[in-house]
PDB file of N, CA and C in Angstrom:
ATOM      1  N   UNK A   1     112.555 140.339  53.322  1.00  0.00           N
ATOM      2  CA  UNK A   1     112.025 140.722  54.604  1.00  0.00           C
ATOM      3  C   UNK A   1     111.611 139.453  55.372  1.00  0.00           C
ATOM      4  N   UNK A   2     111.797 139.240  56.824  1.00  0.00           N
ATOM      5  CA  UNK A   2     111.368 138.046  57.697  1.00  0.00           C
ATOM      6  C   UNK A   2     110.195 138.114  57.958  1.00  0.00           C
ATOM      7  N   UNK A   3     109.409 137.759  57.723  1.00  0.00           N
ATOM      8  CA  UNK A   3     108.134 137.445  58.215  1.00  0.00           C
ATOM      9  C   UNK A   3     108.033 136.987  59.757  1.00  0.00           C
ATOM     10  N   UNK A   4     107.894 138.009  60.733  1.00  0.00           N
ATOM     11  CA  UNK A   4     107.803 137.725  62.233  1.00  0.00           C
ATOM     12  C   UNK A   4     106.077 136.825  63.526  1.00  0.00           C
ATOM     13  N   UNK A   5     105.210 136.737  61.920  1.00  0.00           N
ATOM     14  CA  UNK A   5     103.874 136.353  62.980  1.00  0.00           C
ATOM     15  C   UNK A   5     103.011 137.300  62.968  1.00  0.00           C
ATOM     16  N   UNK A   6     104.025 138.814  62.722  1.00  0.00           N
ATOM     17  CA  UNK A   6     102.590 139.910  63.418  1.00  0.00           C
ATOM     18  C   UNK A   6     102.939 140.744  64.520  1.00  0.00           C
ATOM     19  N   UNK A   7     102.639 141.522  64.767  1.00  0.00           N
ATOM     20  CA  UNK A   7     102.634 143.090  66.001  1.00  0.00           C
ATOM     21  C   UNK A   7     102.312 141.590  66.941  1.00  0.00           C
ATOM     22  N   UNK A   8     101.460 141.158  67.375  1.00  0.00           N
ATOM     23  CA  UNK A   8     100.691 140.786  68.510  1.00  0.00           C
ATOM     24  C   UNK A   8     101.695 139.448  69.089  1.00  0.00           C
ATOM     25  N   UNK A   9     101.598 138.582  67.987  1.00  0.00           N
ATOM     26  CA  UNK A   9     102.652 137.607  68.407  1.00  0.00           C
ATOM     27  C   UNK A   9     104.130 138.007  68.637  1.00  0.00           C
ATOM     28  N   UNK A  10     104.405 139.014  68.284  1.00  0.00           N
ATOM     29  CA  UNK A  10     105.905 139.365  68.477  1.00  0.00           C
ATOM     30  C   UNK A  10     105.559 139.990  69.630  1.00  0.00           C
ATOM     31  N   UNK A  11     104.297 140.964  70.587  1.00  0.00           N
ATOM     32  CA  UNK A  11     104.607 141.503  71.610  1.00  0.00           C
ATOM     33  C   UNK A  11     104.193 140.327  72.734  1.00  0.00           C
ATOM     34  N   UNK A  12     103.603 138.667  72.295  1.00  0.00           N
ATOM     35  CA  UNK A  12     103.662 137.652  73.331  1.00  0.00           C
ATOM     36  C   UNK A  12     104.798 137.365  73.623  1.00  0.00           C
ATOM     37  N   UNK A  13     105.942 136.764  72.615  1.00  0.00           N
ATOM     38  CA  UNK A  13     106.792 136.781  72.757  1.00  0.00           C
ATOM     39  C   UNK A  13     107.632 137.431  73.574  1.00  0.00           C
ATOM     40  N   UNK A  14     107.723 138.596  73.318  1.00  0.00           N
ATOM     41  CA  UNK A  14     108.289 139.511  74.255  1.00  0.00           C
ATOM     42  C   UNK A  14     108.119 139.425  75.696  1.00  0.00           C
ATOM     43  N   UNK A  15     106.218 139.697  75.699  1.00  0.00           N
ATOM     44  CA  UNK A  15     106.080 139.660  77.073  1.00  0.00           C
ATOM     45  C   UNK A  15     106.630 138.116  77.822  1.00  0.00           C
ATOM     46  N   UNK A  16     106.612 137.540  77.118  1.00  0.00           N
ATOM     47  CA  UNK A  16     106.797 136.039  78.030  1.00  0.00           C
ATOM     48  C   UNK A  16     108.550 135.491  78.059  1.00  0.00           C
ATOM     49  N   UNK A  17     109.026 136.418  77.875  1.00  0.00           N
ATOM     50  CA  UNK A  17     110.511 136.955  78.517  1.00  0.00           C
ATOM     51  C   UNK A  17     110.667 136.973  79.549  1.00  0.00           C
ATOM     52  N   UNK A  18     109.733 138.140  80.071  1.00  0.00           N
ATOM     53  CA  UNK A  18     109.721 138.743  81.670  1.00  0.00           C
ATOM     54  C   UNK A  18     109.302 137.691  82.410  1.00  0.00           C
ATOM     55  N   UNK A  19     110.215 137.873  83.941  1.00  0.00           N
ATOM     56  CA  UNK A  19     109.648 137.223  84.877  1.00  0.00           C
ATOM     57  C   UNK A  19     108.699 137.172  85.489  1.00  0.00           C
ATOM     58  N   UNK A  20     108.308 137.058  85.969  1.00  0.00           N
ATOM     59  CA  UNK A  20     106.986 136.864  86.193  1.00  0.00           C
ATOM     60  C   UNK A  20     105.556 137.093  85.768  1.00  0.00           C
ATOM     61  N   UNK A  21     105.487 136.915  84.230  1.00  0.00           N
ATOM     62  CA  UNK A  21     104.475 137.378  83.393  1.00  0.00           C
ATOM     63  C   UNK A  21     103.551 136.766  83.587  1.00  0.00           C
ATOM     64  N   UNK A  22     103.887 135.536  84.389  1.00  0.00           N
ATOM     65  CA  UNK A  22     102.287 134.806  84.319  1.00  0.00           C
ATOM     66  C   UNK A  22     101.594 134.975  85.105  1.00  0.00           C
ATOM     67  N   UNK A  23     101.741 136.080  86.327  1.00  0.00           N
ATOM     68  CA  UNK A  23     101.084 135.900  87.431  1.00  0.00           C
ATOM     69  C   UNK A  23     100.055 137.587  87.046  1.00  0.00           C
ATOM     70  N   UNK A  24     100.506 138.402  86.048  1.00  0.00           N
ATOM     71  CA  UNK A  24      99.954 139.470  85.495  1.00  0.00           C
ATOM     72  C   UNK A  24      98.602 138.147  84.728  1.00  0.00           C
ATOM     73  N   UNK A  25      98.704 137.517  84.526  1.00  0.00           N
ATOM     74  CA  UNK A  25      97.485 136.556  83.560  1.00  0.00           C
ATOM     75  C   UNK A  25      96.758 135.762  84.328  1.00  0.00           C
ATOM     76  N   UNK A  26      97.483 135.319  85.709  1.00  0.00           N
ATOM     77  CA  UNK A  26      96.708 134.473  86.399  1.00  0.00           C
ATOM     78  C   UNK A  26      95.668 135.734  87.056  1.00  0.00           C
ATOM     79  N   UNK A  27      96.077 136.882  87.417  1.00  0.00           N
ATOM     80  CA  UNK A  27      95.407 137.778  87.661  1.00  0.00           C
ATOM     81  C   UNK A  27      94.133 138.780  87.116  1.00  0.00           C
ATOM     82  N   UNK A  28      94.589 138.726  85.697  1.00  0.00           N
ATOM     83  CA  UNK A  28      93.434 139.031  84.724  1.00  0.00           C
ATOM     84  C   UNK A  28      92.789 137.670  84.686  1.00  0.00           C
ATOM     85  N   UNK A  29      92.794 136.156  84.860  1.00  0.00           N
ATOM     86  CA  UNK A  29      91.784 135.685  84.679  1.00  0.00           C
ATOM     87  C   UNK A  29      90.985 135.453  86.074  1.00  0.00           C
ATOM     88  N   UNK A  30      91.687 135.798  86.868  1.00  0.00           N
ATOM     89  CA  UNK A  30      90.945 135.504  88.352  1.00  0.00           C
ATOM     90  C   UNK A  30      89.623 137.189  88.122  1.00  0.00           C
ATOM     91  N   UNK A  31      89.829 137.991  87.792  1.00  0.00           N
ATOM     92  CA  UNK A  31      89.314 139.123  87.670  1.00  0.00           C
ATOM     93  C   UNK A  31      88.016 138.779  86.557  1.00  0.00           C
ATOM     94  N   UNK A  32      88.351 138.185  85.758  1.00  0.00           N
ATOM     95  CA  UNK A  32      87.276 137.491  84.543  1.00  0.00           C
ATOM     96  C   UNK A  32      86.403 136.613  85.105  1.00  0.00           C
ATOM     97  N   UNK A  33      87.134 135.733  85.752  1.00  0.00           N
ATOM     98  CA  UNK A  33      86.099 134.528  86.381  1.00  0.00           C
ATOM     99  C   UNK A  33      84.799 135.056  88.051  1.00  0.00           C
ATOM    100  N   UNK A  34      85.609 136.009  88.503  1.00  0.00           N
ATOM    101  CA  UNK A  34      84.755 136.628  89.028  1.00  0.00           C
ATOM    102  C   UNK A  34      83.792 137.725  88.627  1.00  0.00           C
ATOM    103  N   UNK A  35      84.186 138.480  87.439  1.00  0.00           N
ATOM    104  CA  UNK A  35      82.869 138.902  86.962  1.00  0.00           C
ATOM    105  C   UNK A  35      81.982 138.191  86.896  1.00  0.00           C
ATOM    106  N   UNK A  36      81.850 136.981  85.892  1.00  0.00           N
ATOM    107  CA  UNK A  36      81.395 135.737  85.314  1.00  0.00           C
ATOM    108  C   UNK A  36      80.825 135.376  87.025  1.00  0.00           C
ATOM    109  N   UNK A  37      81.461 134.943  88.104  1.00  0.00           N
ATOM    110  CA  UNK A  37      80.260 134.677  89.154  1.00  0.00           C
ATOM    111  C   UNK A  37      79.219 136.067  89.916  1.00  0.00           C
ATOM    112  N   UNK A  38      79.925 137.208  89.342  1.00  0.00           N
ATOM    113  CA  UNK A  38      78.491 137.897  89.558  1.00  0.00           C
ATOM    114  C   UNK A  38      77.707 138.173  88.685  1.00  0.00           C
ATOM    115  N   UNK A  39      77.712 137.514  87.082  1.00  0.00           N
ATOM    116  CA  UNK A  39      77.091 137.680  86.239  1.00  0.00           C
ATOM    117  C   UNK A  39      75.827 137.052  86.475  1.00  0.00           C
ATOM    118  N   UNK A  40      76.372 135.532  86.710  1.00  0.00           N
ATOM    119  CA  UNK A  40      75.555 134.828  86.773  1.00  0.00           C
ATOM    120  C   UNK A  40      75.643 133.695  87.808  1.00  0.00           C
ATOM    121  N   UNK A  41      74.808 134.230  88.770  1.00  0.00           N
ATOM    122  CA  UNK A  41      75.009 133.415  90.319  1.00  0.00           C
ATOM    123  C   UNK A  41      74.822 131.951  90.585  1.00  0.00           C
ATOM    124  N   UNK A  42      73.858 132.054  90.163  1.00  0.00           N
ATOM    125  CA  UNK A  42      72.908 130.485  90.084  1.00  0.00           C
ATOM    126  C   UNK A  42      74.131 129.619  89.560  1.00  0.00           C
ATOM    127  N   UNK A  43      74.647 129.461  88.204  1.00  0.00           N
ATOM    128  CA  UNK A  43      75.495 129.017  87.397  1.00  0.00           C
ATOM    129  C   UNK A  43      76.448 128.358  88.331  1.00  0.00           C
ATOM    130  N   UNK A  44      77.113 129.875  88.830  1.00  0.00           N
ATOM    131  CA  UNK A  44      78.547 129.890  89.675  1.00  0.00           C
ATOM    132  C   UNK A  44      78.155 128.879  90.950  1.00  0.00           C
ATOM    133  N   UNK A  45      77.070 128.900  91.637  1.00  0.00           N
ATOM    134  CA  UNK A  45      76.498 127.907  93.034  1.00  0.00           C
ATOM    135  C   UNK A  45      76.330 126.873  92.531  1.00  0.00           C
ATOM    136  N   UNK A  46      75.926 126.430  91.576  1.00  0.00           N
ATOM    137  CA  UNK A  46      76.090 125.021  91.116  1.00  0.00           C
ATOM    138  C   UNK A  46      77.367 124.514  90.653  1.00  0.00           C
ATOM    139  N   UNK A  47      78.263 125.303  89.862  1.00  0.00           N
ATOM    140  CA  UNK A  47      79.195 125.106  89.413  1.00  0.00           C
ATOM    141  C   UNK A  47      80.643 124.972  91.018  1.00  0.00           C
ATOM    142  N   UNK A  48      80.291 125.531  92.355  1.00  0.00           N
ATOM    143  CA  UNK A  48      81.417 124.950  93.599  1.00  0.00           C
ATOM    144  C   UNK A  48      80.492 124.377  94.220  1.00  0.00           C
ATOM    145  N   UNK A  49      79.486 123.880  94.274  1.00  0.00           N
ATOM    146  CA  UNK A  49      78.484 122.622  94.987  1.00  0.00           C
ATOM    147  C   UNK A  49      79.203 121.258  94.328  1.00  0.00           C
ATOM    148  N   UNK A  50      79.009 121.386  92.583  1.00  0.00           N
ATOM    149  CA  UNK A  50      79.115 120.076  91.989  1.00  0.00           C
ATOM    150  C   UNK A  50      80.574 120.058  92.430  1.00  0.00           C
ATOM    151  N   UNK A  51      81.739 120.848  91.780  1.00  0.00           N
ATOM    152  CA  UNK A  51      83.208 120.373  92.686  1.00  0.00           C
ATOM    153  C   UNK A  51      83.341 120.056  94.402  1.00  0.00           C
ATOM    154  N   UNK A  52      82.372 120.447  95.071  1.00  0.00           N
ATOM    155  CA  UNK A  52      82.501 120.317  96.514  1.00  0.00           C
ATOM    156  C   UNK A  52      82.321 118.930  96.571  1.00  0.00           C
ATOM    157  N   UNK A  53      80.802 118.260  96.027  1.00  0.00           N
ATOM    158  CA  UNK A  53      80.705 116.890  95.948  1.00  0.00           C
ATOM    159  C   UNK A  53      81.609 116.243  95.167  1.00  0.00           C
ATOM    160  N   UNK A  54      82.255 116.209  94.310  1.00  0.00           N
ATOM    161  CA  UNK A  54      83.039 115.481  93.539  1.00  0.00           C
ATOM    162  C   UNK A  54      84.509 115.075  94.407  1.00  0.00           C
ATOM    163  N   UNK A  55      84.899 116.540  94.695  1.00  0.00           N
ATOM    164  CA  UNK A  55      86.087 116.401  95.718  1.00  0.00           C
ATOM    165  C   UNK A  55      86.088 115.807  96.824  1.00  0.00           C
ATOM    166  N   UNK A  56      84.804 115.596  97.506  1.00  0.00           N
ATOM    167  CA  UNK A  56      84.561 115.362  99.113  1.00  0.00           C
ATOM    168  C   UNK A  56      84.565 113.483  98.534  1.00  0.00           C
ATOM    169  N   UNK A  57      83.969 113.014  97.580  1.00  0.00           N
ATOM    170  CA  UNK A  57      83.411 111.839  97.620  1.00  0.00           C
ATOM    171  C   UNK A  57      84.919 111.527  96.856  1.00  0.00           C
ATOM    172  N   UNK A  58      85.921 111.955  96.344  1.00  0.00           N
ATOM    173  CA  UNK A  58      86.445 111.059  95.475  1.00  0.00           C
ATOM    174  C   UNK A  58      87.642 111.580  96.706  1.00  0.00           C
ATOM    175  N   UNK A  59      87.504 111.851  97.839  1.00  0.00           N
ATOM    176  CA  UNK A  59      88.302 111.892  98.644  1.00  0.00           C
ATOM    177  C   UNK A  59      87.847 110.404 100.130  1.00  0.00           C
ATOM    178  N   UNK A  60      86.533 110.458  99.900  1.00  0.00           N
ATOM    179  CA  UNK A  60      86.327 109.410 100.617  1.00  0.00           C
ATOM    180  C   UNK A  60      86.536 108.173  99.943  1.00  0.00           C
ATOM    181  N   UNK A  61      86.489 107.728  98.849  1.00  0.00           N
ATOM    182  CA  UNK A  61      86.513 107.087  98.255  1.00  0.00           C
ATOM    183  C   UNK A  61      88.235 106.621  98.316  1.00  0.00           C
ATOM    184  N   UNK A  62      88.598 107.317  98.142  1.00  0.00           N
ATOM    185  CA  UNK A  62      90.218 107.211  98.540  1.00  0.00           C
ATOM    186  C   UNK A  62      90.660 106.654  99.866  1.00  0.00           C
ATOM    187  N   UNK A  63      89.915 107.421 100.893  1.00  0.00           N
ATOM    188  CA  UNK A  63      90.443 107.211 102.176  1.00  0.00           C
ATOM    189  C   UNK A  63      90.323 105.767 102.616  1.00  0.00           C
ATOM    190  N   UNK A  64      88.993 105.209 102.035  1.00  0.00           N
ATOM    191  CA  UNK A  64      88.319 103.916 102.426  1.00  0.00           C
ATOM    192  C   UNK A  64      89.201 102.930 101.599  1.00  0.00           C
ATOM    193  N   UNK A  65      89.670 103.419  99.987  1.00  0.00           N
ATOM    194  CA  UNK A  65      90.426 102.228  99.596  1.00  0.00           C
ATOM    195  C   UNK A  65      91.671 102.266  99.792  1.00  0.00           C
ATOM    196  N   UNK A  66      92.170 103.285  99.853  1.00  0.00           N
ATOM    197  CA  UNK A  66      94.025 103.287 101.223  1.00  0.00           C
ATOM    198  C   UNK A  66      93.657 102.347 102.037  1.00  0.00           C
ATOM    199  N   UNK A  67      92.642 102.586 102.974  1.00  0.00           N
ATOM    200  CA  UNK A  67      92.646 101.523 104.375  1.00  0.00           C
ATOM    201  C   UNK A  67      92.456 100.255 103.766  1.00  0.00           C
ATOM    202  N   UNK A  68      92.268  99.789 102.800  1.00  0.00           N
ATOM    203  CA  UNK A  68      91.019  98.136 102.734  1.00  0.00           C
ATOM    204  C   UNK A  68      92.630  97.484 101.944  1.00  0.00           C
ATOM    205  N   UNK A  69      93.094  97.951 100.768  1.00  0.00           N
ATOM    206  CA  UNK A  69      93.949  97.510 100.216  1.00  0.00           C
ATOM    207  C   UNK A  69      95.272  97.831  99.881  1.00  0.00           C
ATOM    208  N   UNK A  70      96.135  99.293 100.356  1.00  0.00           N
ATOM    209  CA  UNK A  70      97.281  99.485 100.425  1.00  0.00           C
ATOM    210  C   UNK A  70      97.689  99.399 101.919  1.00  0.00           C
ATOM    211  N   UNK A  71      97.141  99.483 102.868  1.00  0.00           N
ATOM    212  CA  UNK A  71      97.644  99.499 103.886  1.00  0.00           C
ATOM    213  C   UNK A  71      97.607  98.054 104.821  1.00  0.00           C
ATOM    214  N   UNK A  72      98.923  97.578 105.865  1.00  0.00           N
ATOM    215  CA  UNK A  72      98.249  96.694 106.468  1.00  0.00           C
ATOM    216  C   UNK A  72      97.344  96.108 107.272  1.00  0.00           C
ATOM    217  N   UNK A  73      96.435  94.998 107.373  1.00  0.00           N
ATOM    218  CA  UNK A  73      95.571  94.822 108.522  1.00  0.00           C
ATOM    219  C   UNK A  73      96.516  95.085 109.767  1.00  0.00           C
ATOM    220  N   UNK A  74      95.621  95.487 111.337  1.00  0.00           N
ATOM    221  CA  UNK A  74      96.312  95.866 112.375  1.00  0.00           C
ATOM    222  C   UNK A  74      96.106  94.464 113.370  1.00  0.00           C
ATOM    223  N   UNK A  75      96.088  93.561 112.313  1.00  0.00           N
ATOM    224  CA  UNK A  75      96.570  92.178 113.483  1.00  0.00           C
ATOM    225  C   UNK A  75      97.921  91.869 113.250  1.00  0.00           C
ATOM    226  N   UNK A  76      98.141  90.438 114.509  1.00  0.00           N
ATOM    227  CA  UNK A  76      99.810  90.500 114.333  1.00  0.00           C
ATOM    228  C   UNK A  76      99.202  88.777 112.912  1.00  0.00           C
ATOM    229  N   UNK A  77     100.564  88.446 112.511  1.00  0.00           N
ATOM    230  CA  UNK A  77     100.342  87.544 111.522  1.00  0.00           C
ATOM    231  C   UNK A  77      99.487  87.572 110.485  1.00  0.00           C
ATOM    232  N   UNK A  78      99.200  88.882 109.548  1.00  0.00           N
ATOM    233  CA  UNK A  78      98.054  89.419 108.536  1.00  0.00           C
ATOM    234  C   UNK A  78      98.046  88.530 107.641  1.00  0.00           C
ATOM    235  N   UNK A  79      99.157  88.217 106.985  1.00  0.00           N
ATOM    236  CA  UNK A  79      99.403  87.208 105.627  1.00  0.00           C
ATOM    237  C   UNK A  79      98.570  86.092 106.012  1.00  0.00           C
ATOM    238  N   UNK A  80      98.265  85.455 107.312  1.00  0.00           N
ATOM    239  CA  UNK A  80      97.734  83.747 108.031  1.00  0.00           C
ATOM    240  C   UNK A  80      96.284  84.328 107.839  1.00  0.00           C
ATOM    241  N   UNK A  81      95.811  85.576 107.681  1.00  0.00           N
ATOM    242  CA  UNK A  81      94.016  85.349 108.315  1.00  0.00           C
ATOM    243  C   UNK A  81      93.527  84.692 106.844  1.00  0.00           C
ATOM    244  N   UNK A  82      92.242  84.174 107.400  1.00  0.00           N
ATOM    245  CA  UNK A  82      91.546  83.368 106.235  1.00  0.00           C
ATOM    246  C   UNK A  82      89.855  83.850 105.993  1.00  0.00           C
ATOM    247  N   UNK A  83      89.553  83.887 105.258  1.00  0.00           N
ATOM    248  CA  UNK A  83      88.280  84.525 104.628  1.00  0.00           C
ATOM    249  C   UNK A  83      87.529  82.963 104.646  1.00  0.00           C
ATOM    250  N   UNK A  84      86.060  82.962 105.670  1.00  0.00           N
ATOM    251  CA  UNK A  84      85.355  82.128 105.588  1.00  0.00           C
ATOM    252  C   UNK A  84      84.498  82.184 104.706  1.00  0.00           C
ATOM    253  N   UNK A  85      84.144  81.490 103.903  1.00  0.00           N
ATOM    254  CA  UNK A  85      82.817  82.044 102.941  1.00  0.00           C
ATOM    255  C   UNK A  85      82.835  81.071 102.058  1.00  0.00           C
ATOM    256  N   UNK A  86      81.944  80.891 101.297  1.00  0.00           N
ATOM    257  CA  UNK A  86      81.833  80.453  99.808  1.00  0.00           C
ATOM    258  C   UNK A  86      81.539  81.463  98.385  1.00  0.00           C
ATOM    259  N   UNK A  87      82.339  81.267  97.948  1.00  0.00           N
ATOM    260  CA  UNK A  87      82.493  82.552  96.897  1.00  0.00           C
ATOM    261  C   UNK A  87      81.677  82.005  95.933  1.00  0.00           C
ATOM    262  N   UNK A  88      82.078  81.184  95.435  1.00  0.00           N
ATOM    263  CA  UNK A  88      81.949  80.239  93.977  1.00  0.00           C
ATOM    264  C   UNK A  88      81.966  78.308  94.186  1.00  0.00           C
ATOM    265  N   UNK A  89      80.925  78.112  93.797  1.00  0.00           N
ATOM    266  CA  UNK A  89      80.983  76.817  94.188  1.00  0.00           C
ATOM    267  C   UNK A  89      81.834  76.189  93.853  1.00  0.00           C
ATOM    268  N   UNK A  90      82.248  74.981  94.712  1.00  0.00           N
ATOM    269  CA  UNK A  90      83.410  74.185  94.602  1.00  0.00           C
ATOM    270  C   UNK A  90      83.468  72.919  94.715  1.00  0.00           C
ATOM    271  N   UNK A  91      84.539  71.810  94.086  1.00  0.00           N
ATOM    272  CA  UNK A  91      84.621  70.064  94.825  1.00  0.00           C
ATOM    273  C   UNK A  91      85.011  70.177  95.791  1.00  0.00           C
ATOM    274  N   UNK A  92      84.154  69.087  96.317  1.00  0.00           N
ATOM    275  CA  UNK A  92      84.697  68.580  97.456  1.00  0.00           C
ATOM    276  C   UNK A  92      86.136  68.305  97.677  1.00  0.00           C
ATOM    277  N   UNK A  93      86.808  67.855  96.686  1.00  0.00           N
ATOM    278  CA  UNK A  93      87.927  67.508  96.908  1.00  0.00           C
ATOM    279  C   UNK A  93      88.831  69.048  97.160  1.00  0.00           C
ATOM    280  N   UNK A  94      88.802  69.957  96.501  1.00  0.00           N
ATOM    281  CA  UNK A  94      89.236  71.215  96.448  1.00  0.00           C
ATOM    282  C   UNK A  94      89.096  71.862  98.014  1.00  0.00           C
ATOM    283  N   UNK A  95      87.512  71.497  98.790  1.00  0.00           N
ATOM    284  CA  UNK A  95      87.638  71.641 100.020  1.00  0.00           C
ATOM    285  C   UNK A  95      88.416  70.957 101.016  1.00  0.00           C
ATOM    286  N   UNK A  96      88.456  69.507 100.470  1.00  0.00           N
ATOM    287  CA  UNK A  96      89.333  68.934 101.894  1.00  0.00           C
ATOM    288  C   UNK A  96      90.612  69.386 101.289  1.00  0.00           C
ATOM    289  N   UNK A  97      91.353  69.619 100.115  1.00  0.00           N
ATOM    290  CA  UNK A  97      92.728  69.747  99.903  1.00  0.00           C
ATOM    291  C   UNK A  97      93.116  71.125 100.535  1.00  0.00           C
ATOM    292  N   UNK A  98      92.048  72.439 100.396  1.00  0.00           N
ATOM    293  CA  UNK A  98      92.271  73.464 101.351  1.00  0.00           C
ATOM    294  C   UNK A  98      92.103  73.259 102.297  1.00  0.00           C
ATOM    295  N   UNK A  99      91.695  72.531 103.304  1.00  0.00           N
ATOM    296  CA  UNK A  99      91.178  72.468 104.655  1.00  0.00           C
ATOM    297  C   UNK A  99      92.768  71.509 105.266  1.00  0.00           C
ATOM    298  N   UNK A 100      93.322  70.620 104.473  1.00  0.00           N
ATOM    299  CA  UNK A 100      94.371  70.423 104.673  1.00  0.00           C
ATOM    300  C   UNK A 100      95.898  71.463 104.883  1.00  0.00           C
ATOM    301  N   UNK A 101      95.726  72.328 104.005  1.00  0.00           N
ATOM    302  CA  UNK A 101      96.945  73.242 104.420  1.00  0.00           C
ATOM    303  C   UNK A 101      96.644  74.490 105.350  1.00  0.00           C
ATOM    304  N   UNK A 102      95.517  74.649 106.257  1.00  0.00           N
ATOM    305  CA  UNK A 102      95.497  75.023 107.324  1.00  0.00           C
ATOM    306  C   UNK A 102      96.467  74.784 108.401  1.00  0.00           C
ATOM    307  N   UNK A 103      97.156  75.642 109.425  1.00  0.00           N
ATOM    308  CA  UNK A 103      98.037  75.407 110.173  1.00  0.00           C
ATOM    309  C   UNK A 103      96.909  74.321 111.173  1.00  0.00           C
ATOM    310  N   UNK A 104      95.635  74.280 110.965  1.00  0.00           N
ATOM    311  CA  UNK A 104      94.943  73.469 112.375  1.00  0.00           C
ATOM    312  C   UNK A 104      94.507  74.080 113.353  1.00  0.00           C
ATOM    313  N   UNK A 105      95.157  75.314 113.524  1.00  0.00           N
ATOM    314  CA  UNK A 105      94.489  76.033 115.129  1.00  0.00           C
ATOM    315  C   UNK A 105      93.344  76.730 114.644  1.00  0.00           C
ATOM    316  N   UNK A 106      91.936  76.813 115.989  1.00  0.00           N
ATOM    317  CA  UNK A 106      90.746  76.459 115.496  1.00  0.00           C
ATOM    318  C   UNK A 106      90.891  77.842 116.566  1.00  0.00           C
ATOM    319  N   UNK A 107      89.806  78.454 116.753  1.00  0.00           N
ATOM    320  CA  UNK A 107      89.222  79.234 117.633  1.00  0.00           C
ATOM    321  C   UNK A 107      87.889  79.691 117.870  1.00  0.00           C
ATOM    322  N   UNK A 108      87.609  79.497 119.056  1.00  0.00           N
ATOM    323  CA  UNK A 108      86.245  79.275 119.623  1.00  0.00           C
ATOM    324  C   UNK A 108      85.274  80.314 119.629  1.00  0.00           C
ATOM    325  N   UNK A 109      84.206  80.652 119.179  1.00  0.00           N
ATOM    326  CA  UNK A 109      83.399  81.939 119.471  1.00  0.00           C
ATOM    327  C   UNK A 109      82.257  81.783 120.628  1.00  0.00           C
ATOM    328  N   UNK A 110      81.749  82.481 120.611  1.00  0.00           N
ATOM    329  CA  UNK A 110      80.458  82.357 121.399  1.00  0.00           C
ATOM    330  C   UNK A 110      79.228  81.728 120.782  1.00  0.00           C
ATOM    331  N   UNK A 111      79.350  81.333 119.523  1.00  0.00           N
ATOM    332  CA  UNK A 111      78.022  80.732 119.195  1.00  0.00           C
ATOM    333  C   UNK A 111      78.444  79.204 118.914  1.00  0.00           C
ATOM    334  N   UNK A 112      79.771  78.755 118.690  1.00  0.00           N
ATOM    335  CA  UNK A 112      80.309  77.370 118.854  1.00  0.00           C
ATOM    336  C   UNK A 112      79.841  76.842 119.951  1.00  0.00           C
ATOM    337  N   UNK A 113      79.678  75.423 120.023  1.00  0.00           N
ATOM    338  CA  UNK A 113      79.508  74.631 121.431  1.00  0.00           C
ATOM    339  C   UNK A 113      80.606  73.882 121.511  1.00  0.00           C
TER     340      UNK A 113
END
């Protein structure tokens, strides 16, 4: 005799033949999960608050680092701009050797004289 699993596993089987069987399951669990939020309310309001914040922030979080580092700056010549600053201290020599491969063009602000 074959040993088939069982009544139960042989009628999954079966059922998961038919077309469209899964939407009979997505349906019994949508029916489950809403009991479950009128079981217990409190639970369920914390439980689409915390996804509301999670989604909203890891969507801003996105939006801000698309703009800063996959996308281009909206000047013309982006690759030429130069970051003034001191990051990490440095030689002197390291400064004049960068200050040398500058193209030279300087531009004036309002607090220059």
């Amino acid at each position: 005799m074959v040993d088939v699993g069982g009544i139960e596993n042989t009628w999954e089987r079966c059922e998961q033949q038919r077309r469209g069987w899964w939407v009979e399951t997505v349906v019994q669990d949508l029916k489950y999960a809403l009991r479950g939020f009128r079981r217990y309310p409190a639970c369920s309001i914390a439980a689409v608050v915390t996804l509301m914040l999670g989604i909203g922030s890891t969507s801003a979080v996105f939006s801000v680092v698309d703009r800063i580092l996959f996308r281009p700056l909206p000047y013309r010549d982006a690759d030429r701009l130069v970051s003034v600053g001191l990051v990490a201290p440095i030689e002197p020599q390291e400064f004049m050797r960068a200050a040398r491969t500058t193209s030279g063009r300087t531009t004036r602000n309002r607090w220059s004289r």
